[in-house]
C-alpha atoms as a PDB file:
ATOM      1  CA  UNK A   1      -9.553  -1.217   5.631  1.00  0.00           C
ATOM      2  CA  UNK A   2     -10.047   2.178   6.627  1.00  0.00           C
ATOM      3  CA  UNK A   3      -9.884   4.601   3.546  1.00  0.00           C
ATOM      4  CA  UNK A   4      -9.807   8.256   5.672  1.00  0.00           C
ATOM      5  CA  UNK A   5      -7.009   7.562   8.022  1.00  0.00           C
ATOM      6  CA  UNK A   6      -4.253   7.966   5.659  1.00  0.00           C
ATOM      7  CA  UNK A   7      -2.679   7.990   1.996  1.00  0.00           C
ATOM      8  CA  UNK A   8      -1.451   4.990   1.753  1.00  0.00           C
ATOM      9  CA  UNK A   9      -4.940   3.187   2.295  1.00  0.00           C
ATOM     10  CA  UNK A  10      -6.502   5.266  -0.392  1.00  0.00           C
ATOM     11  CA  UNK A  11      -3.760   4.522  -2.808  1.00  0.00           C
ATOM     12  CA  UNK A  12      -3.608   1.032  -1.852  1.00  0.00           C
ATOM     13  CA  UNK A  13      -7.348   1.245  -2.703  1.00  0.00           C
ATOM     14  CA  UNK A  14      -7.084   3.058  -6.290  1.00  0.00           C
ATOM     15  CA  UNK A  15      -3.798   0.606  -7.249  1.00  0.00           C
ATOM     16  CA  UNK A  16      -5.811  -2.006  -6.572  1.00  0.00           C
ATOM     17  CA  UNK A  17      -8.925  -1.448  -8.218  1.00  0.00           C
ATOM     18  CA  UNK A  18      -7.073  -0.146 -11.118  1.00  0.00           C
ATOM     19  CA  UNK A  19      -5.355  -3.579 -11.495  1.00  0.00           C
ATOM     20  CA  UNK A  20      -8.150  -5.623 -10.853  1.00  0.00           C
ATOM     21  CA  UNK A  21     -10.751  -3.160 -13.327  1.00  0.00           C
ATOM     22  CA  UNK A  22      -7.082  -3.894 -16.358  1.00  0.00           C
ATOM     23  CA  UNK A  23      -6.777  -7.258 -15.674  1.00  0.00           C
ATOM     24  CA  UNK A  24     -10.617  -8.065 -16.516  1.00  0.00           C
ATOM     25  CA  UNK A  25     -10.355  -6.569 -20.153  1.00  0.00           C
ATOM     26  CA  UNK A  26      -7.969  -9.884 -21.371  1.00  0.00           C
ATOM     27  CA  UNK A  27     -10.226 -11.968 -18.712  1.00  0.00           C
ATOM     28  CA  UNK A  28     -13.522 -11.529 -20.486  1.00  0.00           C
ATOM     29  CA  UNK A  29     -12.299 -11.176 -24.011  1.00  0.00           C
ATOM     30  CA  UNK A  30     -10.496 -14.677 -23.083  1.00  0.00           C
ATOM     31  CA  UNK A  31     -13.734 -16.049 -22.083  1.00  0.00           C
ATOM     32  CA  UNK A  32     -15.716 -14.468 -24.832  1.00  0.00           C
ATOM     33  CA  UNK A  33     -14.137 -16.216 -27.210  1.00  0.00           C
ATOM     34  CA  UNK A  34     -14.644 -19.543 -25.725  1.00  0.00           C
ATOM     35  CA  UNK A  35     -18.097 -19.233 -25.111  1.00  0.00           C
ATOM     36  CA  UNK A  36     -18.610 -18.031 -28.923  1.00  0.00           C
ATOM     37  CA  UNK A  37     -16.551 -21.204 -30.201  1.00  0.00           C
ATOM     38  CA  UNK A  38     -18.294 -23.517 -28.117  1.00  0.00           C
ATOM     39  CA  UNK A  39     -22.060 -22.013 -27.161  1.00  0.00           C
ATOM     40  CA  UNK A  40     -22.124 -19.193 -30.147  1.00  0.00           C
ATOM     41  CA  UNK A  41     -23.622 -17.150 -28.199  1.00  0.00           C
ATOM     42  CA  UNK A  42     -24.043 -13.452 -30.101  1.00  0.00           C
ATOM     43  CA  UNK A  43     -26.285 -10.940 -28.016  1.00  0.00           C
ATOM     44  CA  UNK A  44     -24.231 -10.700 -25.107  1.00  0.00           C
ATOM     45  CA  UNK A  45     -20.866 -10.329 -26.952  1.00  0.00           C
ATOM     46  CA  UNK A  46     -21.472  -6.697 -26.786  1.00  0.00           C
ATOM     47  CA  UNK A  47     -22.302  -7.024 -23.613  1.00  0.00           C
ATOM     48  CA  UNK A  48     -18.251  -8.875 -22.935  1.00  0.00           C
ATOM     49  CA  UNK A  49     -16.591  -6.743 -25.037  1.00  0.00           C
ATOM     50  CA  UNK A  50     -17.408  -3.261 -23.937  1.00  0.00           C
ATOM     51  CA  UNK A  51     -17.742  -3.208 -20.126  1.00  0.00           C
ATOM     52  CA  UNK A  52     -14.280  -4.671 -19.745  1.00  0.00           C
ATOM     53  CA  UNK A  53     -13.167  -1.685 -21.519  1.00  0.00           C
ATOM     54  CA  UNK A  54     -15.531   0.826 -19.911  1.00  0.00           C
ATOM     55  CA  UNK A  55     -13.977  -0.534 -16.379  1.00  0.00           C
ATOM     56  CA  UNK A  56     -10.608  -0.429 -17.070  1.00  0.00           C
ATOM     57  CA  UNK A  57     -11.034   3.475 -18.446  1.00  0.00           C
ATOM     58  CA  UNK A  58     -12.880   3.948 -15.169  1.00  0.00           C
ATOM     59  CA  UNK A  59     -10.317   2.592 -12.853  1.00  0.00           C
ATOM     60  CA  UNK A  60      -6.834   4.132 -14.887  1.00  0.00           C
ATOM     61  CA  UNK A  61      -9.035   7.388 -14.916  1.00  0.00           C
ATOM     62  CA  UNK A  62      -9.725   6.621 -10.939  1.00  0.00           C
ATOM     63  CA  UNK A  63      -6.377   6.278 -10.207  1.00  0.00           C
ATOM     64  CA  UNK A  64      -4.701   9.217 -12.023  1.00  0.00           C
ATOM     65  CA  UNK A  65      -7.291  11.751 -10.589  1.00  0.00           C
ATOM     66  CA  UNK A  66      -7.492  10.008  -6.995  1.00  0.00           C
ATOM     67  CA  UNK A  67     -11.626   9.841  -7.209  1.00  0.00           C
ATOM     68  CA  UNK A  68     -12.243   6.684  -4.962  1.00  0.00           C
ATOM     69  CA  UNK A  69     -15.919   6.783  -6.186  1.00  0.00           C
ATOM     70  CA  UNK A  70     -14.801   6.632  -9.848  1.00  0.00           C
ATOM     71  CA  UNK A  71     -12.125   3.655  -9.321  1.00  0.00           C
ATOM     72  CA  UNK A  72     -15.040   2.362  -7.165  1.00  0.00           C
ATOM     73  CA  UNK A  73     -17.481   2.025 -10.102  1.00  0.00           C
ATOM     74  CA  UNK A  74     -14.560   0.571 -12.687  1.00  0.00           C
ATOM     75  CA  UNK A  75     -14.250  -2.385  -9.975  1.00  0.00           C
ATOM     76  CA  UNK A  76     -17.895  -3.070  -9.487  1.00  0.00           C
ATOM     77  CA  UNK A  77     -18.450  -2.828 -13.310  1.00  0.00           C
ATOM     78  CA  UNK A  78     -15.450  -4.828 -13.899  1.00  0.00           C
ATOM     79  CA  UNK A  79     -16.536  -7.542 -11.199  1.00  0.00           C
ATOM     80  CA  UNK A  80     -19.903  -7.868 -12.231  1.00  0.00           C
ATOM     81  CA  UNK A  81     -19.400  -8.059 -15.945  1.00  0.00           C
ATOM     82  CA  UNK A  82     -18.607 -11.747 -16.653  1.00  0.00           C
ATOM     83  CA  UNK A  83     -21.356 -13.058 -14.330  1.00  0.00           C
ATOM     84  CA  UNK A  84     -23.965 -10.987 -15.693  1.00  0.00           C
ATOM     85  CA  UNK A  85     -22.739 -11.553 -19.655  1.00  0.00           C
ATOM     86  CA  UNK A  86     -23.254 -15.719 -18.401  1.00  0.00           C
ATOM     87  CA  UNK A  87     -26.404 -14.982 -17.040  1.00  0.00           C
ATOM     88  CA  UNK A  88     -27.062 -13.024 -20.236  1.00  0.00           C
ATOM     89  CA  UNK A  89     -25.959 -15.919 -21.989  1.00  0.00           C
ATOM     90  CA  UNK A  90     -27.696 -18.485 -19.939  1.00  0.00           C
ATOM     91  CA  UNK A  91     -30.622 -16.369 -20.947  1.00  0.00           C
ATOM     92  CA  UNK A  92     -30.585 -16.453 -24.259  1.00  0.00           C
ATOM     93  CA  UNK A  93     -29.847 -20.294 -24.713  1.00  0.00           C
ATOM     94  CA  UNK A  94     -33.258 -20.925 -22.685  1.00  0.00           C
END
């Protein structure tokens, strides 16, 4: 996927990662609440509940100004998010 050769890659690019950074706020909250009925896990419910958020801000904002570095960091930060709150979690049950 070649981002410099043309428009449409780079708005294929910042469509995408704006879905994908959206679609991770209801994803995380989802499993947030599962893991605090069943584990109760508290510290990293911060941790679940704001960098869904921050992401999806980062990857609408991405898309509207066409920054590819800025939609770039709302995917990464919305990828990374629910393995790291586990870990986090996985963490504090030890």
């Amino acid at each position: 996927m070649s981002f410099f050769s043309g428009v449409d890659d780079l708005e294929l690019f910042l469509s995408r990662s704006r879905v994908m950074s959206v679609v991770s706020v209801p994803a995380c909250a989802g499993a947030m609440v599962f893991l605090l009925k069943e584990e109760g896990w508290r510290f990293s419910l911060l941790l679940g509940f704001l960098l869904p958020l921050i992401a999806a801000y980062l990857g609408i904002r991405g898309k509207r100004e066409i920054r590819g570095g800025l939609a770039a960091a709302g995917l990464a930060l919305a990828v990374v998010t629910l393995p790291l709150a586990l870990v986090l979690a996985q963490l504090e049950g030890a």
